[in-house]
N, C-alpha and C. Protein backbone atom coordinates (compact mmCIF):
# COMPACT_ATOMS: atom_id res chain seq x y z
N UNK A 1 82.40 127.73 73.43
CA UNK A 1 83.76 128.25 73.56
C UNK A 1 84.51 127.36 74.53
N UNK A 2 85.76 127.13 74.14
CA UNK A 2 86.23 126.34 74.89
C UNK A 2 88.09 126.67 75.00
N UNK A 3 88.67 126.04 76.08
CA UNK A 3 89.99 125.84 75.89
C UNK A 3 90.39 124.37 75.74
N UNK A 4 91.62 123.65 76.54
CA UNK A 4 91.88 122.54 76.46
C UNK A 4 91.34 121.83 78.06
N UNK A 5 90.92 122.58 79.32
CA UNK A 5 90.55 122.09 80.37
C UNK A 5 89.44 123.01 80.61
N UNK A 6 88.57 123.73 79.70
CA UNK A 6 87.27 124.76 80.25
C UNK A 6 86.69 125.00 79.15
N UNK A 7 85.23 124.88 79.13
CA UNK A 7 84.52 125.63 78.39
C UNK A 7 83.31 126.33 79.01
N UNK A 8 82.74 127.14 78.24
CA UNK A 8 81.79 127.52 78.49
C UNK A 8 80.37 127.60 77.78
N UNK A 9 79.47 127.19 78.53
CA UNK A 9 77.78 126.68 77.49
C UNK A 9 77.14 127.42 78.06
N UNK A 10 75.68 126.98 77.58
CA UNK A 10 74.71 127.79 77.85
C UNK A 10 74.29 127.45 79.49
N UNK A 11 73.64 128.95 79.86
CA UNK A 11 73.12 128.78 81.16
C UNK A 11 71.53 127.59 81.28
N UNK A 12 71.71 126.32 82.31
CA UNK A 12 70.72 125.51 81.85
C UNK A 12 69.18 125.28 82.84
N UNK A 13 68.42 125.32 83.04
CA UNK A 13 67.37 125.26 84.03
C UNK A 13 67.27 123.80 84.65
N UNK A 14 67.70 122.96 84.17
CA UNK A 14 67.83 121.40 84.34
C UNK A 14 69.26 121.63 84.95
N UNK A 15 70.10 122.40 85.36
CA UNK A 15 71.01 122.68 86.62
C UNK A 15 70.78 123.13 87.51
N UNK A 16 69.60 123.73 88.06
CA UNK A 16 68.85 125.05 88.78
C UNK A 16 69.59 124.38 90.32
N UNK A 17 69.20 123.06 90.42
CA UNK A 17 69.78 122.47 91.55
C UNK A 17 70.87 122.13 91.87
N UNK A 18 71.96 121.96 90.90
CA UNK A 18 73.33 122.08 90.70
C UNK A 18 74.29 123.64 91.28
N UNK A 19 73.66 124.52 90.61
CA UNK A 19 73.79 125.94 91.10
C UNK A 19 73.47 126.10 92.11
N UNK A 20 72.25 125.51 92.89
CA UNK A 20 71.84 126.25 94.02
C UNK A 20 72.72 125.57 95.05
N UNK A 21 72.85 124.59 94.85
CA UNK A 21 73.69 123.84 95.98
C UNK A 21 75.36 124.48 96.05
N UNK A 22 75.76 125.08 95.11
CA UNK A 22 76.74 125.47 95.15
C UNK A 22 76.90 126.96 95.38
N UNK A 23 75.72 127.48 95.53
CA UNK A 23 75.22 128.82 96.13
C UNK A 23 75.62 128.79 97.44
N UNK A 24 75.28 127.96 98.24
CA UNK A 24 74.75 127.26 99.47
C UNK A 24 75.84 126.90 100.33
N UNK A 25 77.39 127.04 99.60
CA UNK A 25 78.60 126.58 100.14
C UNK A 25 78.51 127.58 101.17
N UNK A 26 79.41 127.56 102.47
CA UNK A 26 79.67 129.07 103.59
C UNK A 26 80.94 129.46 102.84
N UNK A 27 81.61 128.81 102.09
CA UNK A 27 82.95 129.68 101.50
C UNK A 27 82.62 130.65 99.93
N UNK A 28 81.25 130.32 99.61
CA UNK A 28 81.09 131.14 98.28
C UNK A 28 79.45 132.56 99.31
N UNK A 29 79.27 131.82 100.34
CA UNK A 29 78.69 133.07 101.08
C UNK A 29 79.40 133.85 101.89
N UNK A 30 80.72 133.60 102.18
CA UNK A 30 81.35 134.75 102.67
C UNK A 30 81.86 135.62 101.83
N UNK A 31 82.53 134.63 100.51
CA UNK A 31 83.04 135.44 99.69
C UNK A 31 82.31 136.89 98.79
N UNK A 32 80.86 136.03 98.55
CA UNK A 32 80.20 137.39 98.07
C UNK A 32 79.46 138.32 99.33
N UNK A 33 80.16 137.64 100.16
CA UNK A 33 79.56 138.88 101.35
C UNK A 33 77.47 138.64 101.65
N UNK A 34 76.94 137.39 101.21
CA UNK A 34 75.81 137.39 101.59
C UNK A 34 75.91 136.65 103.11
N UNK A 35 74.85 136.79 103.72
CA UNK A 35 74.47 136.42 104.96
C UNK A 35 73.84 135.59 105.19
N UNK A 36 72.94 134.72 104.40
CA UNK A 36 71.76 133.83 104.29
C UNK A 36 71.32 133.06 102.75
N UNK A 37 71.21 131.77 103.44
CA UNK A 37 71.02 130.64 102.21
C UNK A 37 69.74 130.97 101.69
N UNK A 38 69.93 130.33 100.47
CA UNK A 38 68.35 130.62 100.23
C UNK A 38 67.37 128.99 99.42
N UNK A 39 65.95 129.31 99.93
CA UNK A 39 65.53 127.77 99.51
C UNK A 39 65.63 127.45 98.00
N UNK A 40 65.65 126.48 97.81
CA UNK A 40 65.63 126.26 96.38
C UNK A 40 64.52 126.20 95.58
N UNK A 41 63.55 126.22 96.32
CA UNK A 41 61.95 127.25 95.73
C UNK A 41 62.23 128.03 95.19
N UNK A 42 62.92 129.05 95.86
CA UNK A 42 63.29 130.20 95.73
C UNK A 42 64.44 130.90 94.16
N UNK A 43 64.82 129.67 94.85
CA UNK A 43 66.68 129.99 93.21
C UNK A 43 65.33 129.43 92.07
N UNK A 44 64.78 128.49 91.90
CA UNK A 44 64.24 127.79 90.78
C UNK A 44 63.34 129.25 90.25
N UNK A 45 62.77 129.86 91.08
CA UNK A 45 61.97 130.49 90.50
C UNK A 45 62.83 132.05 90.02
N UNK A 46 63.46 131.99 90.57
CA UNK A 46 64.47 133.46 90.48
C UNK A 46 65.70 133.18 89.24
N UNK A 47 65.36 131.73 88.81
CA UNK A 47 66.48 131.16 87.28
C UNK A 47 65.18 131.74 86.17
N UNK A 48 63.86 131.41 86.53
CA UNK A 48 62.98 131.61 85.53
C UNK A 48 63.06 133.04 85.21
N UNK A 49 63.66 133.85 86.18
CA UNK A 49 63.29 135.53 85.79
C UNK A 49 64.69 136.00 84.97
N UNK A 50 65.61 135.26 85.62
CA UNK A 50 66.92 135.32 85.00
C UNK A 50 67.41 134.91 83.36
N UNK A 51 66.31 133.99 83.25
CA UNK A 51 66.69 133.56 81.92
C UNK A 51 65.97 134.53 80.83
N UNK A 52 65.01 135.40 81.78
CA UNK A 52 64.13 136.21 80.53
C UNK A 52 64.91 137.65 80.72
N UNK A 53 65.90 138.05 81.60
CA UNK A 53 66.62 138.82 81.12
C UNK A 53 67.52 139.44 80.16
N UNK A 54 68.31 140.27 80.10
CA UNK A 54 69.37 140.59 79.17
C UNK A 54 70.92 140.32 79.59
N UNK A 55 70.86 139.32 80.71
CA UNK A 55 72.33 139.57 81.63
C UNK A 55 72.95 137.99 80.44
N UNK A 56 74.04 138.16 80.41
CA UNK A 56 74.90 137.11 79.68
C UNK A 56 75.17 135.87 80.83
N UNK A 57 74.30 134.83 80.40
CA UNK A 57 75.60 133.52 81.86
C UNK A 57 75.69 132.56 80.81
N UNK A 58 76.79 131.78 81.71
CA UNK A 58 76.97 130.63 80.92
C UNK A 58 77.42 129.14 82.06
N UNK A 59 77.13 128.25 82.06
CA UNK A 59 77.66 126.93 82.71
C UNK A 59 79.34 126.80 82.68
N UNK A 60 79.81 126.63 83.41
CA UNK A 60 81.09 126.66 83.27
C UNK A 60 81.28 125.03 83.21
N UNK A 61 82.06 124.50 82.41
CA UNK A 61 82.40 122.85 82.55
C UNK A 61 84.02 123.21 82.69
N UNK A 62 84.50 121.61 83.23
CA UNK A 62 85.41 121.19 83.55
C UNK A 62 85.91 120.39 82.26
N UNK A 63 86.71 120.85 81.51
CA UNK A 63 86.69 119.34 80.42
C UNK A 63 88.12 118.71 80.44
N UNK A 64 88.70 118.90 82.36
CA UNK A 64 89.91 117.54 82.50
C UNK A 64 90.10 116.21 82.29
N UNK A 65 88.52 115.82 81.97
CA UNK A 65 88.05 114.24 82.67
C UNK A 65 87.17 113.85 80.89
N UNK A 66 86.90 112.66 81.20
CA UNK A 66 86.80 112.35 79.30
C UNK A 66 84.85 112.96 79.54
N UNK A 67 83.96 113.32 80.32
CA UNK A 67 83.13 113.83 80.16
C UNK A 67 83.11 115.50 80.85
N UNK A 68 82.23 116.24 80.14
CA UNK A 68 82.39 117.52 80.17
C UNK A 68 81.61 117.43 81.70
N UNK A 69 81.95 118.42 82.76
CA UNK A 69 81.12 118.05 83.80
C UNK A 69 80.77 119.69 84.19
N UNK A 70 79.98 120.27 84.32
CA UNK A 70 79.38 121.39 84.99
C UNK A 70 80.06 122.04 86.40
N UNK A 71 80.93 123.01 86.23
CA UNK A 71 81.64 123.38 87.52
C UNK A 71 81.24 124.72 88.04
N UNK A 72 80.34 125.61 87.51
CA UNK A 72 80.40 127.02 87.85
C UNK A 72 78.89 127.64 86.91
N UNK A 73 78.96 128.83 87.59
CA UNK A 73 78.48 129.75 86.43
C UNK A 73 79.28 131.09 86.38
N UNK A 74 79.09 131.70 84.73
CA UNK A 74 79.51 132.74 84.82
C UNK A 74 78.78 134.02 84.49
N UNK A 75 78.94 134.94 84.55
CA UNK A 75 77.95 136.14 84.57
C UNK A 75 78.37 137.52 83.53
N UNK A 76 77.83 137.89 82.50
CA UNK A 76 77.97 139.46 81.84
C UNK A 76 76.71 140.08 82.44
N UNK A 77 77.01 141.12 83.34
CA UNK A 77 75.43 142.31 83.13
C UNK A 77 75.57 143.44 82.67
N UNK A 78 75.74 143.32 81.52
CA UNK A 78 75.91 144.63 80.56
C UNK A 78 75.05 145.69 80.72
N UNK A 79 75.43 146.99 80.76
CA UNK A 79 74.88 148.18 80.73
C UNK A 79 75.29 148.52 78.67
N UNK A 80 74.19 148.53 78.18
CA UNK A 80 74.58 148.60 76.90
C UNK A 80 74.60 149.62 76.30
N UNK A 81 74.55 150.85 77.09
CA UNK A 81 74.03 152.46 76.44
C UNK A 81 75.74 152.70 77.10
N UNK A 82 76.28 152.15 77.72
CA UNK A 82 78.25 152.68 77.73
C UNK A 82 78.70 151.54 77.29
N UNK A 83 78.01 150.02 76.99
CA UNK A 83 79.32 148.75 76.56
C UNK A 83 80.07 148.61 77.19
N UNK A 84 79.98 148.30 78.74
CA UNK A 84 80.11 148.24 79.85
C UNK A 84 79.60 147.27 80.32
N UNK A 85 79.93 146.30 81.65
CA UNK A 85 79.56 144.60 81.66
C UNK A 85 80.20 145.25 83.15
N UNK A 86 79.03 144.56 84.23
CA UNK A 86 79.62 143.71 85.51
C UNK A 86 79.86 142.38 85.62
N UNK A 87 80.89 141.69 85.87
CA UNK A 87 81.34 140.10 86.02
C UNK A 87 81.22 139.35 87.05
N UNK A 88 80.44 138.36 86.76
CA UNK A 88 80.20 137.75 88.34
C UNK A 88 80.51 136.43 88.13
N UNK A 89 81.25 135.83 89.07
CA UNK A 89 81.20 133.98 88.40
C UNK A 89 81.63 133.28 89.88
N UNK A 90 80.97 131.96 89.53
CA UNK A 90 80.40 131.07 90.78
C UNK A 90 81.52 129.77 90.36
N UNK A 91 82.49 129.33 91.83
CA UNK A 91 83.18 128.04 91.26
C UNK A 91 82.31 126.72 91.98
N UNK A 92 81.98 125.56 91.63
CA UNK A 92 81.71 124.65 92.51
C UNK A 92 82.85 124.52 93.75
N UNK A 93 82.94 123.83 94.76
CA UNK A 93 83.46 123.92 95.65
C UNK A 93 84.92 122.99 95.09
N UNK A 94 84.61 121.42 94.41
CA UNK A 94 85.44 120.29 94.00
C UNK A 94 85.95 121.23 92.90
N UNK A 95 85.95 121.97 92.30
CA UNK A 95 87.03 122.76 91.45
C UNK A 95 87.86 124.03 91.73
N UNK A 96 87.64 124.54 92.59
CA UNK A 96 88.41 125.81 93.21
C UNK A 96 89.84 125.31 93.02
N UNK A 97 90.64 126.56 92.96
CA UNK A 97 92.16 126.45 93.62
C UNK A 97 92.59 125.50 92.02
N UNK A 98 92.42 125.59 90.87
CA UNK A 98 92.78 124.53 89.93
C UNK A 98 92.94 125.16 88.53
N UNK A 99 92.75 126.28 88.89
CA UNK A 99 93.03 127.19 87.50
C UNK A 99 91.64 127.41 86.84
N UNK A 100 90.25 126.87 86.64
CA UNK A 100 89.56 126.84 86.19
C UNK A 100 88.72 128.32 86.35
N UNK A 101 88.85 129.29 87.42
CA UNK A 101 87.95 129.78 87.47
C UNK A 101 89.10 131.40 86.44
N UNK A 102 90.48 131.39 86.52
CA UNK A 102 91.13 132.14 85.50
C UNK A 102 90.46 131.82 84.60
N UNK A 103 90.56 130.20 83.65
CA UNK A 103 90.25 130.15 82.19
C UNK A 103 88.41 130.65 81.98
N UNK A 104 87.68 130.29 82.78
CA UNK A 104 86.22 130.73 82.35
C UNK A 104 86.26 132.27 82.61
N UNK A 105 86.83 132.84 83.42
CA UNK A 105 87.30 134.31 83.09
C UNK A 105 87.37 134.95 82.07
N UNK A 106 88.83 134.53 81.56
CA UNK A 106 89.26 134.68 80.45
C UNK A 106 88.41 134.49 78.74
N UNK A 107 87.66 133.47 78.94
CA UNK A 107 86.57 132.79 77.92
C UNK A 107 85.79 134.20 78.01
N UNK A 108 84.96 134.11 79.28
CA UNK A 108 83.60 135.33 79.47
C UNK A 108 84.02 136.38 78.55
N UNK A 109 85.65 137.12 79.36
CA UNK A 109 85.84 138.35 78.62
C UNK A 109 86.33 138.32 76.71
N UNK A 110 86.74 136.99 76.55
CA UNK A 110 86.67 136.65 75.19
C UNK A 110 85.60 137.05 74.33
N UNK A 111 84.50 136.72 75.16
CA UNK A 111 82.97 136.34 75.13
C UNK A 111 82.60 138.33 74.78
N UNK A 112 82.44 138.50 75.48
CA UNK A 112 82.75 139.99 75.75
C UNK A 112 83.00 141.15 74.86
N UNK A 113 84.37 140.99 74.63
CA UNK A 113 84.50 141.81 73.79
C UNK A 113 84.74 141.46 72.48
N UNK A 114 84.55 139.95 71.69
CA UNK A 114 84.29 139.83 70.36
C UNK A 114 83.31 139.29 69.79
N UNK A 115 82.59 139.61 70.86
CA UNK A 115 81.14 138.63 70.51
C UNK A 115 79.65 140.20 70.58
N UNK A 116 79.80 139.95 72.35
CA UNK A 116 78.90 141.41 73.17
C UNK A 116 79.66 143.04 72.15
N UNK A 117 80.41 143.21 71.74
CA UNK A 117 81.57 144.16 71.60
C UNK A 117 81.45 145.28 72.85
N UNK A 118 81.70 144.54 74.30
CA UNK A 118 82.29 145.37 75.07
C UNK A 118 83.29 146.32 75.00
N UNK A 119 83.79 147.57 75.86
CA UNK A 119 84.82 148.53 75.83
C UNK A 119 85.71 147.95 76.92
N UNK A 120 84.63 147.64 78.00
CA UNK A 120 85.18 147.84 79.79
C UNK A 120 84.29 146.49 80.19
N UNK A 121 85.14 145.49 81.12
CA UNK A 121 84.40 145.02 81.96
C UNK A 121 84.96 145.15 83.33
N UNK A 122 84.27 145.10 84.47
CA UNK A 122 84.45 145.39 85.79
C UNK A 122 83.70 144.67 86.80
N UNK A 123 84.48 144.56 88.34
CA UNK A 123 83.96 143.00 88.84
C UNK A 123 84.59 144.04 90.29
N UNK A 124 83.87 143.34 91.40
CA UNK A 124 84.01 143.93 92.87
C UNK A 124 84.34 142.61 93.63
N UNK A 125 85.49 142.78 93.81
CA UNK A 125 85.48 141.36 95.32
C UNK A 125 85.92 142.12 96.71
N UNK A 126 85.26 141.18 97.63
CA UNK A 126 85.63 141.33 98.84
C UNK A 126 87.74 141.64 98.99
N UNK A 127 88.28 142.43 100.03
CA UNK A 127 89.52 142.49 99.88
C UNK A 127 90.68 141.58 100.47
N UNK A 128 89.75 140.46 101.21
CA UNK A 128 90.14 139.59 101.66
C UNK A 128 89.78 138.53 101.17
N UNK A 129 89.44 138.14 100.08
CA UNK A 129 89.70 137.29 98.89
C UNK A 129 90.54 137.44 98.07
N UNK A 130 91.81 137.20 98.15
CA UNK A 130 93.54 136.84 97.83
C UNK A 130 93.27 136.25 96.86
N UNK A 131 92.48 135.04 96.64
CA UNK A 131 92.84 133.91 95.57
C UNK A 131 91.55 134.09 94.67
N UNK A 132 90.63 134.85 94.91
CA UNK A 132 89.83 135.66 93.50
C UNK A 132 90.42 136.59 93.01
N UNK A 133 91.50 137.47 93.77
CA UNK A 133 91.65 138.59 93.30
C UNK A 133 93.02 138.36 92.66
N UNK A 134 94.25 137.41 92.86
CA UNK A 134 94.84 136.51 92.29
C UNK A 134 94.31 136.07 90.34
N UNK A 135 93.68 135.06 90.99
CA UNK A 135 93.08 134.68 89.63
C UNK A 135 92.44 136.03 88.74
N UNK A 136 91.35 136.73 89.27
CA UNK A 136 91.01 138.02 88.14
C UNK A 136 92.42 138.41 87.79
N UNK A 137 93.21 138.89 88.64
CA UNK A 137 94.56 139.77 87.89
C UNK A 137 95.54 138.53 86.65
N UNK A 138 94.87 137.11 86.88
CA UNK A 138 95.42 136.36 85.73
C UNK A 138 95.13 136.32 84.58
N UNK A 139 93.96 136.60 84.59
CA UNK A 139 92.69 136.73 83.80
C UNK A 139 92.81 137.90 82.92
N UNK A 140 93.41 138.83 83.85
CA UNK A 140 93.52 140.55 82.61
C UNK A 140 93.01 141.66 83.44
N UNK A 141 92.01 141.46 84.52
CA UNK A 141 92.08 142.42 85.70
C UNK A 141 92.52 143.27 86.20
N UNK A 142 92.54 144.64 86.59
CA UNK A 142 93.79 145.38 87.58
C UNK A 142 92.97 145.99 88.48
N UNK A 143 93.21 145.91 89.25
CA UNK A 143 92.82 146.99 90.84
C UNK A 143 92.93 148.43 90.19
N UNK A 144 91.39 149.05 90.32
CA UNK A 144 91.04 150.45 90.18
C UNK A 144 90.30 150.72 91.33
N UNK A 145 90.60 150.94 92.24
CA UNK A 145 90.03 151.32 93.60
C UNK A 145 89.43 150.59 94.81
N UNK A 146 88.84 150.95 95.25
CA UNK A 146 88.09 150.07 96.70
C UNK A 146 86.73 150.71 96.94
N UNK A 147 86.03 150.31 97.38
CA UNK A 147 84.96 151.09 98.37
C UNK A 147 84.94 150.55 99.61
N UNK A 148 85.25 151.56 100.24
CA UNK A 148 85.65 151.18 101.90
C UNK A 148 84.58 150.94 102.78
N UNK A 149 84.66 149.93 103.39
CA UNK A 149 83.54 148.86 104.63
C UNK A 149 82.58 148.66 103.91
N UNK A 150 82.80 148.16 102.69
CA UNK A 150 81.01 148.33 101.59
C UNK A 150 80.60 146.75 102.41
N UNK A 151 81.48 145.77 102.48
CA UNK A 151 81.53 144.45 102.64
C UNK A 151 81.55 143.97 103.94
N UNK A 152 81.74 142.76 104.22
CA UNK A 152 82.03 141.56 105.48
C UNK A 152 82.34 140.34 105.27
N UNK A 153 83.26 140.28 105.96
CA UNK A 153 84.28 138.99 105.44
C UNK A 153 84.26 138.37 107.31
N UNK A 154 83.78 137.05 107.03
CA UNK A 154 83.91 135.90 108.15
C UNK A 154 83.48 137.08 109.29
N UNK A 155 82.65 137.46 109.38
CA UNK A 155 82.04 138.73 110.40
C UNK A 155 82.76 140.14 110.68
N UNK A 156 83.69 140.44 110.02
CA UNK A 156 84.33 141.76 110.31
C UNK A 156 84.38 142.49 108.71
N UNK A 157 84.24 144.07 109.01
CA UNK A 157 84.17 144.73 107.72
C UNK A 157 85.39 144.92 107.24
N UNK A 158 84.75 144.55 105.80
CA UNK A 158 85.83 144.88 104.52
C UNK A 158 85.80 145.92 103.73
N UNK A 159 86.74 145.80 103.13
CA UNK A 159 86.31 147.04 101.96
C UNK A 159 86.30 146.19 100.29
N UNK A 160 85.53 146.38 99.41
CA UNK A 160 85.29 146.02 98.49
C UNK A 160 86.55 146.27 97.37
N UNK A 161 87.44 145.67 96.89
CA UNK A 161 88.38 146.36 95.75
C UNK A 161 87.18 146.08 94.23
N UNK A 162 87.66 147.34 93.48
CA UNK A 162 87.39 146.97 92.24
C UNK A 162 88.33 146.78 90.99
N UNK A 163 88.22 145.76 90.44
CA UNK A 163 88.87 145.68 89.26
C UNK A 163 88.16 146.09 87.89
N UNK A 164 88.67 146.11 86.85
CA UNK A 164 88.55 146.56 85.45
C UNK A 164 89.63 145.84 84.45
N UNK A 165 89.10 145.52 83.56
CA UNK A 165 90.04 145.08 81.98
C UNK A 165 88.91 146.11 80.77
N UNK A 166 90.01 146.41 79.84
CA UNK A 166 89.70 146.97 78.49
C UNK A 166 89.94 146.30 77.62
N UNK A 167 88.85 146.39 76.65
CA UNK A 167 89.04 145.83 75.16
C UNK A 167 90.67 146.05 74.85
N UNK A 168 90.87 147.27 74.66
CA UNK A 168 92.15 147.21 74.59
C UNK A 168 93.27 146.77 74.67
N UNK A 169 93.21 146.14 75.95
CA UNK A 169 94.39 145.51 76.97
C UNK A 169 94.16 143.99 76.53
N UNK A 170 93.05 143.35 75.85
CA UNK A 170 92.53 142.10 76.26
C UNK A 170 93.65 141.45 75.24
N UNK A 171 94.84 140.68 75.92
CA UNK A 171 95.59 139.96 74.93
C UNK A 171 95.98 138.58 74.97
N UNK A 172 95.03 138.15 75.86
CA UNK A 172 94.75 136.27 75.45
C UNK A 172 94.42 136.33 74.30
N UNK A 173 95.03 135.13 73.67
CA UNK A 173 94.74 134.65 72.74
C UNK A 173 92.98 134.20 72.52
N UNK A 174 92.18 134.40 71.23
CA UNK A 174 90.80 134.37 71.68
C UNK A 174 90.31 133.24 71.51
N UNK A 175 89.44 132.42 72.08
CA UNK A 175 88.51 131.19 71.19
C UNK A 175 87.83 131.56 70.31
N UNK A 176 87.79 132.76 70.10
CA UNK A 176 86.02 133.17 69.17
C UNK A 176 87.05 133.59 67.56
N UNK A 177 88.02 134.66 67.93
CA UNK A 177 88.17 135.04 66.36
C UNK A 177 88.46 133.80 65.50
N UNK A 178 89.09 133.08 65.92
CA UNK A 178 89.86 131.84 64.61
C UNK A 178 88.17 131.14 63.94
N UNK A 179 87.49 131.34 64.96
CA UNK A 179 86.54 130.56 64.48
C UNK A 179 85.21 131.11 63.55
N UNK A 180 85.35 132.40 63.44
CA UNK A 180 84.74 133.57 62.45
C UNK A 180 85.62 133.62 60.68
N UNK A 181 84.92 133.36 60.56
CA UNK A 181 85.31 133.38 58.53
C UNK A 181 84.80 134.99 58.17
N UNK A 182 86.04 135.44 57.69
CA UNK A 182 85.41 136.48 57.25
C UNK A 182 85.46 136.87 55.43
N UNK A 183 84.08 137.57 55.47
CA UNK A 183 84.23 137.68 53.88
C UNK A 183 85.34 137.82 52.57
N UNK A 184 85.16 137.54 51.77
CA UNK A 184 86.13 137.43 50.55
C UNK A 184 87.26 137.72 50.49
């Protein structure tokens, strides 16, 4: 799936070290509110458990530049007994702030609901992340509540906002339908 500056591929194990290093940034560990790096022993072996799951990821590329280059990952963890998805997605550090992490957004929930046939997807950021919560609301997002001090942002407590998009609402244009033939 792709646009004209993003696509999205498969999640790859021959990136394990690509990802982890970009795990590893202090601006993508404050943002998800973790506290501690982790070794890359550790991620390599925790991609092997990941890939035998049921959660949806995908590599996020950059395709500004005449080769496709690997900028992110993105995340579905579907609860499939409501068709229901939590969203999680990782930017490299050299692509932030550039529009890229809207369009692989936008792709996922493409992804989502004409592919997965999601109802609801839903995503938690810290409330002092402006420019995630920015981009999700570009994406198709809206603020449905908070959970108060769930979080920590640069050492002081936050409160978590949550967002939500519906099948319903989803009115980007899609990558996936044009490319489905349908019978007679």
């Amino acid at each position: 799936m792709r646009t004209e500056t993003c696509g999205l591929g498969p999640y790859r194990t021959d990136l394990v070290e690509t990802y982890w290093r970009w795990e590893q940034d202090p601006a993508l560990l404050v943002g998800y509110g973790r506290q501690a790096p982790e070794s890359l022993e550790a991620r390599t072996e925790g991609m092997a458990h990941q890939q035998r799951g049921e959660n949806i990821r995908f590599t996020i590329y950059d395709l500004s530049s005449d080769e496709p280059m690997p900028a992110g990952v993105a995340t579905l963890l579907p609860d499939h007994g409501v068709r229901t998805a939590e969203f999680v997605i990782m930017l490299g550090p050299e692509v932030r702030g550039r529009g890229l992490g809207t369009a692989a957004t936008r792709l996922a929930l493409d992804y989502a609901f004409h592919v997965t046939n999601l109802r609801m997807v839903w995503l938690k950021v810290l409330a002092p992340n402006t420019g995630a919560i920015r981009a999700y609301e570009k994406a198709g997002f809206q603020k449905v509540g908070s959970i108060r001090q769930a979080g920590y942002w640069l050492g002081q407590v936050c409160d978590e906002v949550v967002m939500d998009t519906l099948a319903s609402e989803f009115s980007v244009p899609s990558a996936i339908t044009p490319t489905v033939v349908t019978p007679g």
